[in-house]
C-alpha atoms as a PDB file:
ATOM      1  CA  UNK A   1     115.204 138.999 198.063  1.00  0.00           C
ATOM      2  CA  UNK A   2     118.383 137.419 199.025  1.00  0.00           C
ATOM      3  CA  UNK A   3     120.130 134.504 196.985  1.00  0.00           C
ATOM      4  CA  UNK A   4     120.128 131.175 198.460  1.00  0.00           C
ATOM      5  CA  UNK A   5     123.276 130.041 199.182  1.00  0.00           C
ATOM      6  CA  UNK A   6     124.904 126.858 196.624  1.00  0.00           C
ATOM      7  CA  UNK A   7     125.079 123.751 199.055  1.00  0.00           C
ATOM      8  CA  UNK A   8     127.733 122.814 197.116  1.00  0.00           C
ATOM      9  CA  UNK A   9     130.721 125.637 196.366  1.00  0.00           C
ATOM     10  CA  UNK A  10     131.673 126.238 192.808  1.00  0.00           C
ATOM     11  CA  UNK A  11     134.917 124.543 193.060  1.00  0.00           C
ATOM     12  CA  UNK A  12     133.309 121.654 194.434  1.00  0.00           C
ATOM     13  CA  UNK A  13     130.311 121.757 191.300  1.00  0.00           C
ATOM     14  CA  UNK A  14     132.976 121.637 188.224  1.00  0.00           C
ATOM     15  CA  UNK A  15     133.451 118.572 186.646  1.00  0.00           C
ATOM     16  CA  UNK A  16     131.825 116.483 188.836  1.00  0.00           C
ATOM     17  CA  UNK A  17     127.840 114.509 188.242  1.00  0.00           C
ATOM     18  CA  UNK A  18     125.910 115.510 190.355  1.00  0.00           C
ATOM     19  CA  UNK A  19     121.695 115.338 191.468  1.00  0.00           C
ATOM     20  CA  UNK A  20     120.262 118.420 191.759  1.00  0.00           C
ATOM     21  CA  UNK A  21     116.763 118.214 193.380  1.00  0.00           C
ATOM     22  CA  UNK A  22     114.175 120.214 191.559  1.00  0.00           C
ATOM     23  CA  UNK A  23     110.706 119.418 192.759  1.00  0.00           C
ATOM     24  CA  UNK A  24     108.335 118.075 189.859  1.00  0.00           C
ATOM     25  CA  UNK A  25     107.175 121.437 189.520  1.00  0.00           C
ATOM     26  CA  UNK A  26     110.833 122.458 188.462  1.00  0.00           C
ATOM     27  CA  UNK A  27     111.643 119.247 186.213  1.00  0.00           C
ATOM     28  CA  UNK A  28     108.370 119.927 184.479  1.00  0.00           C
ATOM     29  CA  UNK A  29     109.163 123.603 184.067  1.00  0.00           C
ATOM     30  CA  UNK A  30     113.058 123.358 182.827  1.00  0.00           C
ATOM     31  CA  UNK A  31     112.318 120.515 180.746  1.00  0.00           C
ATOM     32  CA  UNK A  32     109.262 121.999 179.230  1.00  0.00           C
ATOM     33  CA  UNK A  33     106.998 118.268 179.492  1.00  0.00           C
ATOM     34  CA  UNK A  34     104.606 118.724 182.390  1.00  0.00           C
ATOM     35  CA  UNK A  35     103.812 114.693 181.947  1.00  0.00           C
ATOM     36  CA  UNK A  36     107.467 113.493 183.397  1.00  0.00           C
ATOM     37  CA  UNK A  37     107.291 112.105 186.748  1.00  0.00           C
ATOM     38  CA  UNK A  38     110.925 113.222 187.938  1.00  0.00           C
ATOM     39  CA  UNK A  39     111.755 114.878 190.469  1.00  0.00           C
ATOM     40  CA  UNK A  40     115.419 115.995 190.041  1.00  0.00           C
ATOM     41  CA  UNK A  41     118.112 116.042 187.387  1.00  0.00           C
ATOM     42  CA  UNK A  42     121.284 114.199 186.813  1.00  0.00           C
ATOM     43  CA  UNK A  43     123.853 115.798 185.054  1.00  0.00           C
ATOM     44  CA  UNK A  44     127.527 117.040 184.373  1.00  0.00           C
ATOM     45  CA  UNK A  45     129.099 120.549 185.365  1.00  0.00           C
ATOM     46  CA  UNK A  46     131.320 122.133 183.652  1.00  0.00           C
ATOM     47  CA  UNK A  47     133.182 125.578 182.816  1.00  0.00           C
ATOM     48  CA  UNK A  48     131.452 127.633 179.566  1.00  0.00           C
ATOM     49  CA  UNK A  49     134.067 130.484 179.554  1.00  0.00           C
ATOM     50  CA  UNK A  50     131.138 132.441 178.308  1.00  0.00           C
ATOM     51  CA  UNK A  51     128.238 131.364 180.455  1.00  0.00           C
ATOM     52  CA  UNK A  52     130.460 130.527 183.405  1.00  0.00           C
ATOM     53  CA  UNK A  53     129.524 127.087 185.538  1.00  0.00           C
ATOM     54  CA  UNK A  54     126.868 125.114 183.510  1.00  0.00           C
ATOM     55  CA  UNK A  55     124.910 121.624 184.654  1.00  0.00           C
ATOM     56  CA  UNK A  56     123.973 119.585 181.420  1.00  0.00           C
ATOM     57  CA  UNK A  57     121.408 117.578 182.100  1.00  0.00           C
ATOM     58  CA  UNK A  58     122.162 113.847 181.301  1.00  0.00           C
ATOM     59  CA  UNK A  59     118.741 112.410 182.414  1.00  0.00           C
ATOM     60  CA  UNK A  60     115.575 113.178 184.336  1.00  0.00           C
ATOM     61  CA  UNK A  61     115.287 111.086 187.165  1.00  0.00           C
ATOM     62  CA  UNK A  62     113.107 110.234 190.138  1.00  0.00           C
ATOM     63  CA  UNK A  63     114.645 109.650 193.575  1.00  0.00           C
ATOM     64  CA  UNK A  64     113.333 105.905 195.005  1.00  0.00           C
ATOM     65  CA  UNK A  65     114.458 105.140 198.479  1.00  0.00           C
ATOM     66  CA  UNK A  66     118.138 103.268 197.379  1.00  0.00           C
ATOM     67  CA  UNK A  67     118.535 105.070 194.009  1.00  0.00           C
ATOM     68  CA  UNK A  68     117.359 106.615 191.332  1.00  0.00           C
ATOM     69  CA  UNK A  69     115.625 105.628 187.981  1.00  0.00           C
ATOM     70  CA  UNK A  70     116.049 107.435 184.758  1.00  0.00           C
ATOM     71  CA  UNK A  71     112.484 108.951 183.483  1.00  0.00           C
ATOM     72  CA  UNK A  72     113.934 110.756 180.258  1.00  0.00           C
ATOM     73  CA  UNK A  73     116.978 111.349 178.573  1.00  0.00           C
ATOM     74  CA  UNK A  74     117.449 114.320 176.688  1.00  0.00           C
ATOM     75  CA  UNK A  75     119.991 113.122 174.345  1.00  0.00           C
ATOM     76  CA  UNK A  76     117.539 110.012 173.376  1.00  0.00           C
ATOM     77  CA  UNK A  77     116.168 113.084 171.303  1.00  0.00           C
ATOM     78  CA  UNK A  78     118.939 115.003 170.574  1.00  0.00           C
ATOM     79  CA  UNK A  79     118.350 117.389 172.963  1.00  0.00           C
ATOM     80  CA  UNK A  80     120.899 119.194 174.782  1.00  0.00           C
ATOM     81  CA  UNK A  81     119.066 120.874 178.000  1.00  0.00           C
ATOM     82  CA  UNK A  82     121.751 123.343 179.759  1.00  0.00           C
ATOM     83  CA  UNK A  83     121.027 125.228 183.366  1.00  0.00           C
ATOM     84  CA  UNK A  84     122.842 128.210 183.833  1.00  0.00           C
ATOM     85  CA  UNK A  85     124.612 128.912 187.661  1.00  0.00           C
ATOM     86  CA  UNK A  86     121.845 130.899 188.720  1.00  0.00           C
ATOM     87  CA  UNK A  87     119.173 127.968 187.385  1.00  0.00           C
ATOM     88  CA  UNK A  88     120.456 125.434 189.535  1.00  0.00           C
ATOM     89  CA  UNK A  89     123.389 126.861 192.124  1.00  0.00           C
ATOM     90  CA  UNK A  90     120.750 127.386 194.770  1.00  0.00           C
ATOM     91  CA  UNK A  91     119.176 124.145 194.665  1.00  0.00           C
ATOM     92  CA  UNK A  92     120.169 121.106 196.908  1.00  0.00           C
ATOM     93  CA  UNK A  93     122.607 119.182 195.177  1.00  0.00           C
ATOM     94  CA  UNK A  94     125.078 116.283 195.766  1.00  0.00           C
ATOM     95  CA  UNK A  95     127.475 114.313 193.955  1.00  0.00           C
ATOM     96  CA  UNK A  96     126.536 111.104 192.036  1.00  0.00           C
ATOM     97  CA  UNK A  97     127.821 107.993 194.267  1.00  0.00           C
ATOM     98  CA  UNK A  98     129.689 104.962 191.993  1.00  0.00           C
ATOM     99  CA  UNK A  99     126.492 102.744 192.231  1.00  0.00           C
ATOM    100  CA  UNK A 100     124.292 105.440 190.881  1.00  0.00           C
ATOM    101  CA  UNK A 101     126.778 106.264 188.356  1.00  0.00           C
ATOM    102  CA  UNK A 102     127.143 102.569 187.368  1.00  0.00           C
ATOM    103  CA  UNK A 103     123.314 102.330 187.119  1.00  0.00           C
ATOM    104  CA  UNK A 104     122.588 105.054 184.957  1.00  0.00           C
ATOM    105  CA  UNK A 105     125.575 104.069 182.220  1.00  0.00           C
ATOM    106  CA  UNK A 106     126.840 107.126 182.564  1.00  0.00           C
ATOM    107  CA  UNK A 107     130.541 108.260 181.182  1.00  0.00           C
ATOM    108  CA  UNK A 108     133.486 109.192 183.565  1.00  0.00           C
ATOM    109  CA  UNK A 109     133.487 112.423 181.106  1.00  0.00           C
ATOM    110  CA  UNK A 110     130.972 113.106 178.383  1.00  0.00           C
ATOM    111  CA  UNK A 111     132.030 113.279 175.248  1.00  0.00           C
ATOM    112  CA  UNK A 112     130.877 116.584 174.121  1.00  0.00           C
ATOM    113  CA  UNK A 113     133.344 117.971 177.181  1.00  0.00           C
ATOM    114  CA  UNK A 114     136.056 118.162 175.114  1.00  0.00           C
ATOM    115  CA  UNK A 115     134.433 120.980 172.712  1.00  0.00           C
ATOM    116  CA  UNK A 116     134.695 123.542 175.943  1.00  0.00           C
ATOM    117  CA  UNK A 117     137.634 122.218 176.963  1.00  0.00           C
ATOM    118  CA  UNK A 118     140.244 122.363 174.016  1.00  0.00           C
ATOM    119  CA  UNK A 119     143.247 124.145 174.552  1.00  0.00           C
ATOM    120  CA  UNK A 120     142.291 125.607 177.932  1.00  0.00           C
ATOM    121  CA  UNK A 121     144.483 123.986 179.873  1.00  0.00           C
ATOM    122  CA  UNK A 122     146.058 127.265 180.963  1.00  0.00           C
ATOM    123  CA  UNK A 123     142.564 128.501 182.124  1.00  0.00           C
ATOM    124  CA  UNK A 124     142.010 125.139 184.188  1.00  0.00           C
ATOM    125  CA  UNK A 125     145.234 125.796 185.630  1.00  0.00           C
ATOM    126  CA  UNK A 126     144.194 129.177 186.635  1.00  0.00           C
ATOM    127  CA  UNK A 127     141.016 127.574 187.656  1.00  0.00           C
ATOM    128  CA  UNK A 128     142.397 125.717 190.288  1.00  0.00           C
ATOM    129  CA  UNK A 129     143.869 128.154 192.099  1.00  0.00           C
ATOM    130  CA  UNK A 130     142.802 128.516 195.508  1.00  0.00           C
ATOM    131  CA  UNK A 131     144.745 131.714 195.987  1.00  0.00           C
ATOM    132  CA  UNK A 132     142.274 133.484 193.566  1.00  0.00           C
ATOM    133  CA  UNK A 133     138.917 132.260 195.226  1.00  0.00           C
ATOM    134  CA  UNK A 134     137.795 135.612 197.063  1.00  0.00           C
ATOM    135  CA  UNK A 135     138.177 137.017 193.893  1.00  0.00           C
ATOM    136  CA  UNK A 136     136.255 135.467 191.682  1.00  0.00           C
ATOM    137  CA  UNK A 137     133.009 136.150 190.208  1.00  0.00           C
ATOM    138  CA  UNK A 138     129.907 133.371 192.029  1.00  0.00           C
ATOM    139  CA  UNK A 139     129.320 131.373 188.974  1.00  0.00           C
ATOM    140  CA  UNK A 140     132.390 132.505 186.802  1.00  0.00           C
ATOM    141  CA  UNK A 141     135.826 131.380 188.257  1.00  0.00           C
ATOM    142  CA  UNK A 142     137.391 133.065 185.496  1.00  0.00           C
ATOM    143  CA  UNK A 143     135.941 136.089 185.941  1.00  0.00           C
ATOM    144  CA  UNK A 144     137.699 138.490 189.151  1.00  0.00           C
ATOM    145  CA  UNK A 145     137.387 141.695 190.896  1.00  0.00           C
ATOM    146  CA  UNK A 146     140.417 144.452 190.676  1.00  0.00           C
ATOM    147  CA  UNK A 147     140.962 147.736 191.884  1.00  0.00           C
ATOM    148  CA  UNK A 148     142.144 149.910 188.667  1.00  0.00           C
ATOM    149  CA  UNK A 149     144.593 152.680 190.868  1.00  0.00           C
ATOM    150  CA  UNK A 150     145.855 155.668 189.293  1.00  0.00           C
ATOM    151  CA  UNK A 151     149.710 156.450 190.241  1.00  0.00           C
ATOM    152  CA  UNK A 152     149.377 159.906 189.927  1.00  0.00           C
ATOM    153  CA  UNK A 153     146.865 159.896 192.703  1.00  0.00           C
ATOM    154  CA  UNK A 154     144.666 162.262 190.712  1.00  0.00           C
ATOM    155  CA  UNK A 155     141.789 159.578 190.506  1.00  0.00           C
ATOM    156  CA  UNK A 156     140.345 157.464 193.509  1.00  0.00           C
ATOM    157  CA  UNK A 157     140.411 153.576 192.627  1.00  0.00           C
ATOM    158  CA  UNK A 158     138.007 152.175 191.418  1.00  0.00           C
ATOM    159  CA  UNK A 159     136.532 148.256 191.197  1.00  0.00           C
ATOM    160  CA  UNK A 160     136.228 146.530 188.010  1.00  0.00           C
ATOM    161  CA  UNK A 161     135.699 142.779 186.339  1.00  0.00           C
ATOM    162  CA  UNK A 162     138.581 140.866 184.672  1.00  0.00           C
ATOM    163  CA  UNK A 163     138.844 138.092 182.884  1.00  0.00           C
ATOM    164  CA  UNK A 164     141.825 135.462 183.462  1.00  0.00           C
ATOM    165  CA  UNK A 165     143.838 134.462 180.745  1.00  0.00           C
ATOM    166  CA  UNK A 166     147.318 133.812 182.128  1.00  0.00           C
ATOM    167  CA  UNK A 167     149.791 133.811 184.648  1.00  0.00           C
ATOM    168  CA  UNK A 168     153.173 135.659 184.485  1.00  0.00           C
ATOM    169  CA  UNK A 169     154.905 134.872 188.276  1.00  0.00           C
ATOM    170  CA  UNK A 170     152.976 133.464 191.510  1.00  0.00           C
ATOM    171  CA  UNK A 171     151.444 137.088 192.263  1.00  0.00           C
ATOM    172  CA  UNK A 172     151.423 138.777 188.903  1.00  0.00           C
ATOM    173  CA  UNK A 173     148.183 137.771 186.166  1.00  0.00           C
ATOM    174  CA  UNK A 174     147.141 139.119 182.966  1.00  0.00           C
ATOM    175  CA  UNK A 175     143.519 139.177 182.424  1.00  0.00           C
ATOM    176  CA  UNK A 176     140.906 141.453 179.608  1.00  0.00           C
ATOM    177  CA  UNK A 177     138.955 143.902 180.908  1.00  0.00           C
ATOM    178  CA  UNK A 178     135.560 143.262 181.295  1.00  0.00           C
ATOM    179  CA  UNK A 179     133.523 146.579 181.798  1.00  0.00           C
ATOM    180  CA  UNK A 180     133.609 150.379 181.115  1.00  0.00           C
ATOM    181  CA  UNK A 181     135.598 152.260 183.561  1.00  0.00           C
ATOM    182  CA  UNK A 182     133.809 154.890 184.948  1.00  0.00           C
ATOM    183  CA  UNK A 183     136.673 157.106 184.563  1.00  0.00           C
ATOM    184  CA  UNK A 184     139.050 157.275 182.238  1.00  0.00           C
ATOM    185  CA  UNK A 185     142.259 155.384 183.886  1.00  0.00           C
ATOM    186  CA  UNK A 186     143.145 154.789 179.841  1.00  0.00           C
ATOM    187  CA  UNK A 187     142.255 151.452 179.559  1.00  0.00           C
ATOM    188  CA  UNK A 188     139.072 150.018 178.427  1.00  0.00           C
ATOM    189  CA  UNK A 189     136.697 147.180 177.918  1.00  0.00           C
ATOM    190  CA  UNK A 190     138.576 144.015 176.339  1.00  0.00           C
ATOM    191  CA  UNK A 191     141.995 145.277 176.602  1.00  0.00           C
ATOM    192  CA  UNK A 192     144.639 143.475 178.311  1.00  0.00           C
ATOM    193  CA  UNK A 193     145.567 144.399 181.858  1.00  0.00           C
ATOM    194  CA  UNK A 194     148.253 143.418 184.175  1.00  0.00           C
ATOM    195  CA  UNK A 195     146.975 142.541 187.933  1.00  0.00           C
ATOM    196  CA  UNK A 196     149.125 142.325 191.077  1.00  0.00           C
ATOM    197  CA  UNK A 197     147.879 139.610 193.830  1.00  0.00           C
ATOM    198  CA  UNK A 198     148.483 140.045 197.061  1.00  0.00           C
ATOM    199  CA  UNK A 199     147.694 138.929 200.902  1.00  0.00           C
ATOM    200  CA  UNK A 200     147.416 141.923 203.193  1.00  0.00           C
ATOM    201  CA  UNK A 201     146.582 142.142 206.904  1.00  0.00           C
ATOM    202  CA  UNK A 202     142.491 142.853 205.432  1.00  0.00           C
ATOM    203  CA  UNK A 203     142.299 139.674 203.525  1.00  0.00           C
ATOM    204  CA  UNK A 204     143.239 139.253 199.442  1.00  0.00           C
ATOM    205  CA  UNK A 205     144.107 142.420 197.532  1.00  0.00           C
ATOM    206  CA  UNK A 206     144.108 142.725 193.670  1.00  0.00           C
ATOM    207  CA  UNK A 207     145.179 145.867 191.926  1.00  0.00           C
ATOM    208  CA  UNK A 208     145.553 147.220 188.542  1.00  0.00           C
ATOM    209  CA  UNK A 209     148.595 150.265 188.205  1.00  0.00           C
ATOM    210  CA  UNK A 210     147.746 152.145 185.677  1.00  0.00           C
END
């Protein structure tokens, strides 16, 4: 069955509040209370570097012609309820407009975002690079695809998942390797590689010498 495509694209998702309509069937199924009478979710996304893009829910709401009212608010319990990409990414979705945001009593940022957020300002940097979008993995914009290429020509390339970490020069990143090689090019899973970036006649090229 095909994936629905995100209304919203990922760069477009992080860091923003946004209402994701879920149906009362879906409210009553992530939030594990069939009583709540909401029909969508209001909530914060942000980057897990683990998990990739992640909506916290903030409250569960019910749409009302001119806005919405809070029905439930996980933290009022000490809940944290978190939907992974693939949860919520092909639901519709929009951002949360100033009067909404006002009426809820919502943050500009929550405050837990600062325990995902600590000392990654090279990652968010990396993040917002346009350049790297056709690369990335849907759901993980740290995450991107390479083509590990032997120099000795004895091996044909081969397509593998990287994880950002830093940048050296405008075309030149270093990123950990994310799975097994099918052959043996001499570098595996979780060591460092280097990865060249480049625009060719085709569209976006990454490779891996090694």
């Amino acid at each position: 069955m095909k994936k629905k495509k995100p209304s919203m694209t990922d760069r477009e998702m992080i860091d923003q509040w946004l209402v994701v309509k879920l149906g009362r069937d879906g409210v009553h199924l992530l939030s594990g209370d069939v009583k709540l009478d909401a029909d969508c979710a209001v909530g914060f996304v942000y980057v897990d570097s683990m998990c990739g893009i992640t909506f916290n829910v903030e409250a569960w709401c019910i749409r009302q012609p001119h806005s919405l009212r809070a029905v439930s608010r996980p933290g009022d319990t000490k809940q944290r309820i978190m939907l992974r990409y693939d949860t919520f990414a092909g639901k519709a979705m929009r951002r949360l407009t100033p009067s909404e945001h006002a009426a809820l009593k919502l943050p500009d940022v929550p405050d837990w975002l600062s325990i995902y957020y600590e000392n990654t300002e090279p990652l968010r940097a990396l993040r917002a690079l346009p350049l790297l979008d056709p690369l990335r993995a849907p759901g993980y914009p740290d995450d991107i695809q390479c083509l590990l290429y032997d120099k000795t020509g004895k091996k044909d390339g081969e397509w593998v998942w990287a994880r950002l970490f830093r940048q050296e020069s405008d075309d030149i990143f270093f990123c950990r390797l994310l799975n097994e090689p099918m052959q043996d090019f001499g570098v595996h899973a979780g060591e460092e590689i280097c990865v060249k970036v480049s625009e060719r006649p085709q569209g976006l090229l990454s490779i891996c010498f090694v």
